[in-house]
Structures are given as structure tokens and as C-alpha cells.
N, C-alpha and C. Protein backbone atom coordinates (compact mmCIF):
# COMPACT_ATOMS: atom_id res chain seq x y z
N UNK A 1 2.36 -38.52 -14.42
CA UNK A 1 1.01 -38.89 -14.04
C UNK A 1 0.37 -37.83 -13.16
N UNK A 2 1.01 -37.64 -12.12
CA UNK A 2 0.32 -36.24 -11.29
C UNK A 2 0.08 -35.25 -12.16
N UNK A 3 0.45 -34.66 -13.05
CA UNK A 3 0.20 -33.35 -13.74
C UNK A 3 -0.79 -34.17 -14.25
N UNK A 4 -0.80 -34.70 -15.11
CA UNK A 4 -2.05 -35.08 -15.70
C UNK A 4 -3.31 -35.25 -14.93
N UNK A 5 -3.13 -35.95 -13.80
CA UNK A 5 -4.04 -35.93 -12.84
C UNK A 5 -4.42 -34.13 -12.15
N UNK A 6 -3.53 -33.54 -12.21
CA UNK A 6 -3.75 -32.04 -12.25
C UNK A 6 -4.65 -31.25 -13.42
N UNK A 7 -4.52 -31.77 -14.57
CA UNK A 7 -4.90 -31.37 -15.29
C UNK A 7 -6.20 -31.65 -15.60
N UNK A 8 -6.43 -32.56 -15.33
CA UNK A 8 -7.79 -33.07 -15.56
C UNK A 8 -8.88 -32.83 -14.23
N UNK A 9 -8.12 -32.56 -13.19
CA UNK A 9 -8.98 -31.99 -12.06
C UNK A 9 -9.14 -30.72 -12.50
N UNK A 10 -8.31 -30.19 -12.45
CA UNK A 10 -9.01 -29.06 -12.73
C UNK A 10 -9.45 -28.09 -14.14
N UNK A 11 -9.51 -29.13 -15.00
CA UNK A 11 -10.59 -28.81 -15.96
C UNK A 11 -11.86 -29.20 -15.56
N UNK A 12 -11.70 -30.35 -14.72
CA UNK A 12 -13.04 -30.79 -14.07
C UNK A 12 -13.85 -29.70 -13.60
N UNK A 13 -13.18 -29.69 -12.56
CA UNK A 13 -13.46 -28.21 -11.96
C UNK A 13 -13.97 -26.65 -12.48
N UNK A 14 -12.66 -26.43 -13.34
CA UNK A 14 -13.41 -25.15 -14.47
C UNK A 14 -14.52 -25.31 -15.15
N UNK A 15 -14.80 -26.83 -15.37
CA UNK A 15 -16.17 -27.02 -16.03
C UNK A 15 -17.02 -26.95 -15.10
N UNK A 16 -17.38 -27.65 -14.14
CA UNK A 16 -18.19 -27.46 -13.25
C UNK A 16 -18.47 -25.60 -12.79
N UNK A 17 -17.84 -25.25 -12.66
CA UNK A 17 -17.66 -23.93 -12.47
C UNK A 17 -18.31 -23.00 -13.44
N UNK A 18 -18.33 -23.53 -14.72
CA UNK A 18 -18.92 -22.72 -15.68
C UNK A 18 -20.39 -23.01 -15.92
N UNK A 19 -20.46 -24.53 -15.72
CA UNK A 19 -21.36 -24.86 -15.95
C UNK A 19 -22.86 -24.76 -15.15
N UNK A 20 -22.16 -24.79 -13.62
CA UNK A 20 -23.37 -24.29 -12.54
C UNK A 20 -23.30 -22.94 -11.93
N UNK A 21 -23.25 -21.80 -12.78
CA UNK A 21 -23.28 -20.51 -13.19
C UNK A 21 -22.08 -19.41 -11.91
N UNK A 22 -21.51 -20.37 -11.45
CA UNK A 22 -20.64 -19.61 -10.22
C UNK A 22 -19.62 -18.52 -10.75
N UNK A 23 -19.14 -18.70 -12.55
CA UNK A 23 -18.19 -17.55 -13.18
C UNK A 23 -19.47 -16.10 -13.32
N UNK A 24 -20.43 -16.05 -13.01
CA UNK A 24 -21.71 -15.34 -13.02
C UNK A 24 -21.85 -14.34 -12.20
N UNK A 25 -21.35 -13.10 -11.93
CA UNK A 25 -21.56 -12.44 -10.72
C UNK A 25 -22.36 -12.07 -10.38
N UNK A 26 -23.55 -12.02 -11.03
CA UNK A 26 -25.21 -11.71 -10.80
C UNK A 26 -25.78 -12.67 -9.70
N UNK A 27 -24.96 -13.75 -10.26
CA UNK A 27 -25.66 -15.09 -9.91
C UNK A 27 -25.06 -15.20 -8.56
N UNK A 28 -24.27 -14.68 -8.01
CA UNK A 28 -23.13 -15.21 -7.30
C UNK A 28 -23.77 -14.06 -6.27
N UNK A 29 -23.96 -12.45 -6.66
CA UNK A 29 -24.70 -12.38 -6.21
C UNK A 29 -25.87 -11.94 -5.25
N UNK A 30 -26.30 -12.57 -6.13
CA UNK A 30 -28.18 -12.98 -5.79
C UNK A 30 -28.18 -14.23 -4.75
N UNK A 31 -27.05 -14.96 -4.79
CA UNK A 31 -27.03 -16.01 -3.63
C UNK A 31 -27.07 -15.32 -2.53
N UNK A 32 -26.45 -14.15 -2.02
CA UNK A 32 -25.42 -13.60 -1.12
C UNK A 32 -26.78 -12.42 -0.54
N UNK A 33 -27.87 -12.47 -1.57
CA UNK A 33 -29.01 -10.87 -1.52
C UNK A 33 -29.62 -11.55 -0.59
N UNK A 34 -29.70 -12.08 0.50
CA UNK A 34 -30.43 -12.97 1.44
C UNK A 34 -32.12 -12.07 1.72
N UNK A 35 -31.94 -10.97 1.36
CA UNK A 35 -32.95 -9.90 2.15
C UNK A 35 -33.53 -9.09 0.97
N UNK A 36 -32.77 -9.65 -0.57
CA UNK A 36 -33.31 -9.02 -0.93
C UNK A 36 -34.24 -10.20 -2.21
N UNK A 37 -33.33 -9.90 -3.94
CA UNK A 37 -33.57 -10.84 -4.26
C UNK A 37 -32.74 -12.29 -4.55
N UNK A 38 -33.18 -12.69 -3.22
CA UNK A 38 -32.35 -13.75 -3.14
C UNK A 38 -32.83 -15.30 -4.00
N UNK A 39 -31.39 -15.60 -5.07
CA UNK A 39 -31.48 -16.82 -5.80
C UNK A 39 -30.55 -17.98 -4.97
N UNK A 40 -32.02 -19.25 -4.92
CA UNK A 40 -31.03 -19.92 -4.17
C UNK A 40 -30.32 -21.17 -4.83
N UNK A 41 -30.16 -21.18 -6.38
CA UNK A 41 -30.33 -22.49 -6.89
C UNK A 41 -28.51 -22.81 -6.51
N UNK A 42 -28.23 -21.74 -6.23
CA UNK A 42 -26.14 -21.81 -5.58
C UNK A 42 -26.28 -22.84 -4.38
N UNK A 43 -27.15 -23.67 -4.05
CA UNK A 43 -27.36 -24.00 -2.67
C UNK A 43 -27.13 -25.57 -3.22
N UNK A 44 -27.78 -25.41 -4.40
CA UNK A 44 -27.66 -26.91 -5.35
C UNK A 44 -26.28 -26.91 -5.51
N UNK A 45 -25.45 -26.10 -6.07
CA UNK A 45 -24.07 -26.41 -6.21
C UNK A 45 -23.13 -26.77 -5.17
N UNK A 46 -23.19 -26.05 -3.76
CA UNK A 46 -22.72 -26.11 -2.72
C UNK A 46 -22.98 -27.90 -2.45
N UNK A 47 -24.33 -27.94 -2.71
CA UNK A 47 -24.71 -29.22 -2.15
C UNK A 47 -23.93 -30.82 -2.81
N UNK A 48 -23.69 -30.48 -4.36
CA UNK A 48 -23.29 -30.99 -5.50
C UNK A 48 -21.73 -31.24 -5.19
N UNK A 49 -21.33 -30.01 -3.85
CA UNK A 49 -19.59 -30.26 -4.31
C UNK A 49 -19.42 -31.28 -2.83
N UNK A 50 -20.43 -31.10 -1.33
CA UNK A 50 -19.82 -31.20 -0.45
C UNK A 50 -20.13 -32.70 -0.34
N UNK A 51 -20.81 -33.17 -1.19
CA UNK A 51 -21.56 -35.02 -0.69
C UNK A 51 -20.21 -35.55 -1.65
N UNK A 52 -19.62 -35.23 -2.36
CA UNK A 52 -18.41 -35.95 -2.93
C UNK A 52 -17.40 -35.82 -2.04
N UNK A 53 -17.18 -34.53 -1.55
CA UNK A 53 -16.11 -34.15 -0.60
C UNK A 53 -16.10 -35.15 0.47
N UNK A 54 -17.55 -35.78 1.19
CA UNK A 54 -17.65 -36.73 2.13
C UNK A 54 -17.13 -37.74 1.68
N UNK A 55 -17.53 -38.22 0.39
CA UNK A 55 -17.01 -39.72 0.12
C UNK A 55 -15.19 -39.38 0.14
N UNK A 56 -14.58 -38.12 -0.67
CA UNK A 56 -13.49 -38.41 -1.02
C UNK A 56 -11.87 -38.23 0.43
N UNK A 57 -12.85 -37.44 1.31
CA UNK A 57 -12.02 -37.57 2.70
C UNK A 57 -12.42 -38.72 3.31
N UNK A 58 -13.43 -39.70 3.49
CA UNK A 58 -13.05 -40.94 3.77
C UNK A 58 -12.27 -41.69 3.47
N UNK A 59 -12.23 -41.84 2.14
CA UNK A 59 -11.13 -42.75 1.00
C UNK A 59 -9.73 -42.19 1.67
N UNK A 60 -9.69 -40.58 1.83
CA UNK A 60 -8.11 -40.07 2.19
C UNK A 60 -7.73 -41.23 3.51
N UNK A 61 -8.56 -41.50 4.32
CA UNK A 61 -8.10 -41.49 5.62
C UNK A 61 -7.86 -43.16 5.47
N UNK A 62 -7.76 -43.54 4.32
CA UNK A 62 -7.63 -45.31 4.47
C UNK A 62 -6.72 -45.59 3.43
N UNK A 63 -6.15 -44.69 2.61
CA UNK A 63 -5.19 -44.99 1.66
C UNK A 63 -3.68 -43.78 1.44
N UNK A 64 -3.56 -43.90 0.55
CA UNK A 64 -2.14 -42.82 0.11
C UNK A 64 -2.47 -42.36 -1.01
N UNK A 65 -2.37 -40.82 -1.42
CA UNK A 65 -2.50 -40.41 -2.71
C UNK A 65 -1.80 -41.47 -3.55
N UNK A 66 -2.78 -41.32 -5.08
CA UNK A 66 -2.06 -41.88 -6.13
C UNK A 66 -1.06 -41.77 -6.74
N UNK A 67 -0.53 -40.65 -6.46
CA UNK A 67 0.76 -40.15 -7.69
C UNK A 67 2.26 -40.77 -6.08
N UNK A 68 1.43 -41.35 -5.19
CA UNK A 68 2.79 -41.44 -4.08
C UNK A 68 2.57 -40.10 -2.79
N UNK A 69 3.58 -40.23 -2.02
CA UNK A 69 3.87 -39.50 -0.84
C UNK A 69 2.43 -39.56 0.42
N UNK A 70 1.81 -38.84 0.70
CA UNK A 70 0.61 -38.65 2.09
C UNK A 70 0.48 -38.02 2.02
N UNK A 71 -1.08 -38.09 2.52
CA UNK A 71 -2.06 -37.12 2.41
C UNK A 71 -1.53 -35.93 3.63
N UNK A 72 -1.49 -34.64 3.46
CA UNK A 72 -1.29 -33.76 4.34
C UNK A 72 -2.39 -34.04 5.84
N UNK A 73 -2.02 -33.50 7.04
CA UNK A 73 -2.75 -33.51 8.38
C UNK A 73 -3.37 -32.92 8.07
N UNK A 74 -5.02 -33.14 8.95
CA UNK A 74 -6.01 -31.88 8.74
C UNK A 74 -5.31 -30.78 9.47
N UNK A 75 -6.15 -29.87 9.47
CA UNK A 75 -5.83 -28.22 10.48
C UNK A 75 -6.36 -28.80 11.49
N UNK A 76 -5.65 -27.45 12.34
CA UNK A 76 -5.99 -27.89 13.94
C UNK A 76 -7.70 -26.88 13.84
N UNK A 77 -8.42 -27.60 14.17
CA UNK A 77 -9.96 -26.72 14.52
C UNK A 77 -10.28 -25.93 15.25
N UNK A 78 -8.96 -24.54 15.11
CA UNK A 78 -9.47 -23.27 16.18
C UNK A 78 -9.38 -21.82 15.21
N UNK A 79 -10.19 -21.09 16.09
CA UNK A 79 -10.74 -20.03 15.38
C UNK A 79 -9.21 -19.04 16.20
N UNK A 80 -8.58 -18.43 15.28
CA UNK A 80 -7.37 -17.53 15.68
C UNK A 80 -7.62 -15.98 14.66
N UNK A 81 -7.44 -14.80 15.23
CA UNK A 81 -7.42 -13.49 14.15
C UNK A 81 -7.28 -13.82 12.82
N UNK A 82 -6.37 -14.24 12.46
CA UNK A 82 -6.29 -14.73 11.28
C UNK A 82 -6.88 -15.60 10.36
N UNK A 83 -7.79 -16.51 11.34
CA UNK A 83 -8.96 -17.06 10.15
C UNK A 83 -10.12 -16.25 9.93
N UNK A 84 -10.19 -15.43 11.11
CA UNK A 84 -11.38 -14.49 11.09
C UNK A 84 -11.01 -13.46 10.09
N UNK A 85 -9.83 -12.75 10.34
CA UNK A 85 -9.68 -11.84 9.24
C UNK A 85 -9.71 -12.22 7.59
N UNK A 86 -8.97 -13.41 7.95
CA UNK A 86 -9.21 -13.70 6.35
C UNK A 86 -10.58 -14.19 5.84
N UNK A 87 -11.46 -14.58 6.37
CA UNK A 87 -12.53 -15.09 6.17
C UNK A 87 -13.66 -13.86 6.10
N UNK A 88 -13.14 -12.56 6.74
CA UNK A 88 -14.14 -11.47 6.48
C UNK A 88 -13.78 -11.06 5.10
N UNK A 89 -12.27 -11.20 5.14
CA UNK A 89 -11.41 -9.99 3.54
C UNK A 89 -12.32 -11.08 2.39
N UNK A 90 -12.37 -12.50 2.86
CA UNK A 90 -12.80 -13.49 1.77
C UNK A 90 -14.25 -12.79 1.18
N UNK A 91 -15.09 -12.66 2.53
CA UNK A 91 -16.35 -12.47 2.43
C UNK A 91 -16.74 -11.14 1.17
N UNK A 92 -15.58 -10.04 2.24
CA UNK A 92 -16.37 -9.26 1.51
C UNK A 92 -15.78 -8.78 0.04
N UNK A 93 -14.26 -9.69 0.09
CA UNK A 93 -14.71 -9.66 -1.76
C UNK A 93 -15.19 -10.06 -2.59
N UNK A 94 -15.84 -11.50 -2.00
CA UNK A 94 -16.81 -12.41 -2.81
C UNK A 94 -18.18 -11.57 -2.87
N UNK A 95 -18.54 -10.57 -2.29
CA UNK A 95 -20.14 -9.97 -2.24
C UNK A 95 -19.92 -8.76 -2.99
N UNK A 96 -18.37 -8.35 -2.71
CA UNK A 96 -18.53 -6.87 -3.73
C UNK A 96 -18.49 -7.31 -5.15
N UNK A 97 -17.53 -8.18 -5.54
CA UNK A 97 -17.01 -8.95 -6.79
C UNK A 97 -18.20 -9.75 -7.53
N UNK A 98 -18.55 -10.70 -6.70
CA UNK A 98 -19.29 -12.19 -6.71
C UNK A 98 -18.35 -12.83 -7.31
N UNK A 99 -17.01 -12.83 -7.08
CA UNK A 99 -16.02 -14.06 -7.81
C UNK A 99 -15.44 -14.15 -6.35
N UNK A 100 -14.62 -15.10 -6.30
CA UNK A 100 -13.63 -16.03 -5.72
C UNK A 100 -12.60 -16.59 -6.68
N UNK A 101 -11.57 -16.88 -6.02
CA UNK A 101 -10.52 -17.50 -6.96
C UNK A 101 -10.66 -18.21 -7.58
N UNK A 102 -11.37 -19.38 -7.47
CA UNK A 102 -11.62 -20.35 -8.75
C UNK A 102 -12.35 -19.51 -9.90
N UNK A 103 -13.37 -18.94 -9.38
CA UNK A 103 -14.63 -18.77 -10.52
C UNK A 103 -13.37 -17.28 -11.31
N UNK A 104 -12.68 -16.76 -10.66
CA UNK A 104 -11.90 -15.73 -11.12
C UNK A 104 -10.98 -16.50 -12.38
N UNK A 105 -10.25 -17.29 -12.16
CA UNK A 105 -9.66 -18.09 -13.01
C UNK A 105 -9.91 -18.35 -14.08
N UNK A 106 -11.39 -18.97 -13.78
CA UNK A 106 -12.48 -19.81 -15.03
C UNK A 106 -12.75 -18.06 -15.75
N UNK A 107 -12.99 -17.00 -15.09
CA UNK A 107 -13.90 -15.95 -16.31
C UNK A 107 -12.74 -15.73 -16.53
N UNK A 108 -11.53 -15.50 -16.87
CA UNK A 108 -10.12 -15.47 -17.68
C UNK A 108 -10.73 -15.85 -19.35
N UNK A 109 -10.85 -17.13 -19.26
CA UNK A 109 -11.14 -17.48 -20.42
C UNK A 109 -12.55 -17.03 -21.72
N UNK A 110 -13.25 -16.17 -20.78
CA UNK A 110 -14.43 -15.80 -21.56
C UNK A 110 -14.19 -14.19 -22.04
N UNK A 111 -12.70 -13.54 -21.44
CA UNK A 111 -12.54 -12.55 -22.18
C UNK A 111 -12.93 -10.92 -21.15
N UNK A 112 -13.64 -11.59 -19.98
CA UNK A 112 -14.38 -10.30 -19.60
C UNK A 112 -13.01 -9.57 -18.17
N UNK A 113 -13.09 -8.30 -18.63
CA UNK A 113 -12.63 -7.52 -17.57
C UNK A 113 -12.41 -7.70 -16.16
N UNK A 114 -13.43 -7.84 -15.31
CA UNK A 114 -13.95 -7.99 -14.30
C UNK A 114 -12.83 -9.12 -13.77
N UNK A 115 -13.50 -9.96 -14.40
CA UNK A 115 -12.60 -11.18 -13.80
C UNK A 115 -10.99 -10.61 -14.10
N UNK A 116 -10.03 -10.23 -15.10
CA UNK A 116 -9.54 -10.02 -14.78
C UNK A 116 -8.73 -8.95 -13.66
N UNK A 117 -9.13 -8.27 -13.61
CA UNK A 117 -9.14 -6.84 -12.65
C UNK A 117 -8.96 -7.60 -11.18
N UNK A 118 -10.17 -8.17 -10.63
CA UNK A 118 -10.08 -9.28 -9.82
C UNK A 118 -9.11 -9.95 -9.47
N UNK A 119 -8.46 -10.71 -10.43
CA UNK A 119 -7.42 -11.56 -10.59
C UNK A 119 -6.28 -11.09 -10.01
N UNK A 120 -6.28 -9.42 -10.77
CA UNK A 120 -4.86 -8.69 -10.45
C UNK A 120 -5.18 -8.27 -9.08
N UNK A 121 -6.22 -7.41 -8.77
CA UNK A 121 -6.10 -7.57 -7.02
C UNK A 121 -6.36 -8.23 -6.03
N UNK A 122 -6.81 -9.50 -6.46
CA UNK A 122 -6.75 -10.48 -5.53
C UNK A 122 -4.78 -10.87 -5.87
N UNK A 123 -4.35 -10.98 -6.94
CA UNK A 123 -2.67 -11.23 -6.95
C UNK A 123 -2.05 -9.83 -5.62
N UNK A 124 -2.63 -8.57 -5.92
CA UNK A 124 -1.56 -7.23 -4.86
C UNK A 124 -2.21 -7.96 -3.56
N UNK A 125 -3.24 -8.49 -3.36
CA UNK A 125 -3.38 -8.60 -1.79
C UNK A 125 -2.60 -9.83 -1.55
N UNK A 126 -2.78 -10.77 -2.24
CA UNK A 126 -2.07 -12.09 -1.67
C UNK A 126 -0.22 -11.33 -1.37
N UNK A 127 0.22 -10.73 -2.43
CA UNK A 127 1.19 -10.11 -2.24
C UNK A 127 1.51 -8.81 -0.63
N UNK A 128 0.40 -8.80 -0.14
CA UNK A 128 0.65 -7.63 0.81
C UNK A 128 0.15 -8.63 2.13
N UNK A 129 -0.24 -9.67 2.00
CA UNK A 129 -1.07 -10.54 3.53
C UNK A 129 0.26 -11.03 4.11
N UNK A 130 1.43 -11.14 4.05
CA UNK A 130 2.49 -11.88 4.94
C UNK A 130 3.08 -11.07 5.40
N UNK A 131 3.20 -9.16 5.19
CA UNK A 131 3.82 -8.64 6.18
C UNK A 131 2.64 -7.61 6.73
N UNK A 132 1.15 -7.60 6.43
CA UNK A 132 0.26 -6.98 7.37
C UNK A 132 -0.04 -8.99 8.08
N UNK A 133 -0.46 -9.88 7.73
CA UNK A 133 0.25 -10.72 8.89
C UNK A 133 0.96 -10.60 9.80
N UNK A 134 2.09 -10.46 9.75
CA UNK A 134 3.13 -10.54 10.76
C UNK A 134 2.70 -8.90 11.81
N UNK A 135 2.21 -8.38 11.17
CA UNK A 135 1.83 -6.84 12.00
C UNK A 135 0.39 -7.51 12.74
N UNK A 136 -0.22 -8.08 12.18
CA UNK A 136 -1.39 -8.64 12.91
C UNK A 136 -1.04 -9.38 14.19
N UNK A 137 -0.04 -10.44 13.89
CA UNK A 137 0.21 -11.39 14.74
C UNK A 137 1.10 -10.37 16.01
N UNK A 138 1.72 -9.88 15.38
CA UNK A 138 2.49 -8.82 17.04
C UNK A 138 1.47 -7.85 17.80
N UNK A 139 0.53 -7.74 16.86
CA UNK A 139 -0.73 -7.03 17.83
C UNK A 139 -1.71 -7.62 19.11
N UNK A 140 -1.81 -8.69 17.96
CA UNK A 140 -2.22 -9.99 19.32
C UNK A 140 -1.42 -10.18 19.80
N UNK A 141 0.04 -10.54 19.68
CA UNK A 141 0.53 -11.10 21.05
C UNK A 141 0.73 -9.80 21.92
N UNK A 142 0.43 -8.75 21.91
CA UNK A 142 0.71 -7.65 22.88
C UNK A 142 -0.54 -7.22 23.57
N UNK A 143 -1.59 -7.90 23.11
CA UNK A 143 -2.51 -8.14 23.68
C UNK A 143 -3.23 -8.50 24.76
């Protein structure tokens, strides 16, 4: 049952993804051109994902996943090097690229380059972040 329930989320998902132009790097962006020509209809999608997100973390906090076990703890809500760093590396490959990992995933299937290329170096960095991590984290603590 969980895989299936896997499976169907995230076809959900890949559809949605295709469908409100986020596999698009033009589109993706022109969200991001704030100064220049900036498209804001990405603001509709953002908006589209986070009013479900409200309903579906309420529901978390009063029941137990379906497939069994508990829902994981939230994060603790502090800003440490490491969310900052990763949240810039996020930034600025989403503005050079206009993909992110999901939408990277979803252009797999349409054949185009880009997305894969992407794919593979977003795979060498995930592969290189746990021991420039650990070099990060001994910098701060000597700090």
C-alpha cells in the first residue's frame, strides 16, 4: 500500500509540475527576473501548493500516517551555516538552471539535455556536501 501511495503522489506531483509550467526554465526564470522581465503567474503555483500544505499539516498533527508508524518531528526553527549555505547553493542553482529537483526529475521524461546534465550535477554535489560539511562545521566551531 505505501508504494502505491508513493506512486501515485508522485505522479501527482510530476503532473502538477508539468502542468503549471515549473519543468520550463524560461518560465522558472522569468519568475526569478524580479527587475527585469518579470513573469509572475509562478506565484499562482506557489500559492496552489502552500493552502493544501496548510490543510495537510493540520491533519498530520491529529492522526498517524496511513501506511502505519509517525509522522516525523518538525525541525528545530534556527538559522545555522548550513541552512544558509545550502539555501544560497539552492538559490543559485535554481536561477542559473531554472530547475530544482523535482522539476529536474519531471524534464527526464521529455528527452531534453538540460535537465539531464542538471540531474548529474546536482547527483556530484549531493555526493561532495557531507565531507565539505563536515569542513564547514569545524570552521564554525573554531570560530
Amino acid at each position: 500500500m505505501r508504494i502505491l501511495i508513493s506512486l501515485l503522489s508522485g505522479s501527482l506531483f510530476g503532473a502538477g509540475l508539468l502542468l503549471s509550467g515549473m519543468t520550463d526554465t524560461t518560465k522558472v526564470q522569468g519568475w526569478l527576473d524580479v527587475f527585469g522581465a518579470w513573469d509572475p503567474t509562478l506565484a499562482f503555483v506557489m500559492g496552489g501548493a502552500i493552502l493544501p500544505m496548510l490543510v495537510a499539516w493540520q491533519l498530520t498533527t491529529r492522526g498517524a500516517p496511513l501506511t502505519g508508524g509517525a509522522f516525523p518531528d518538525l525541525p528545530r526553527p534556527e538559522l545555522d551555516h548550513r541552512l544558509i549555505t545550502g539555501s544560497v547553493l539552492f538559490g543559485m542553482g535554481w536561477g542559473l538552471a531554472g530547475l530544482c529537483p523535482g522539476p529536474a526529475m519531471a524534464s527526464l521524461t521529455f528527452g531534453g539535455t538540460g535537465g539531464l546534465i542538471f540531474l548529474l550535477s546536482m547527483l556530484a554535489g549531493m555526493s561532495f556536501a557531507p565531507k565539505l560539511g563536515s569542513q564547514l562545521d569545524r570552521l564554525a566551531a573554531a570560530t
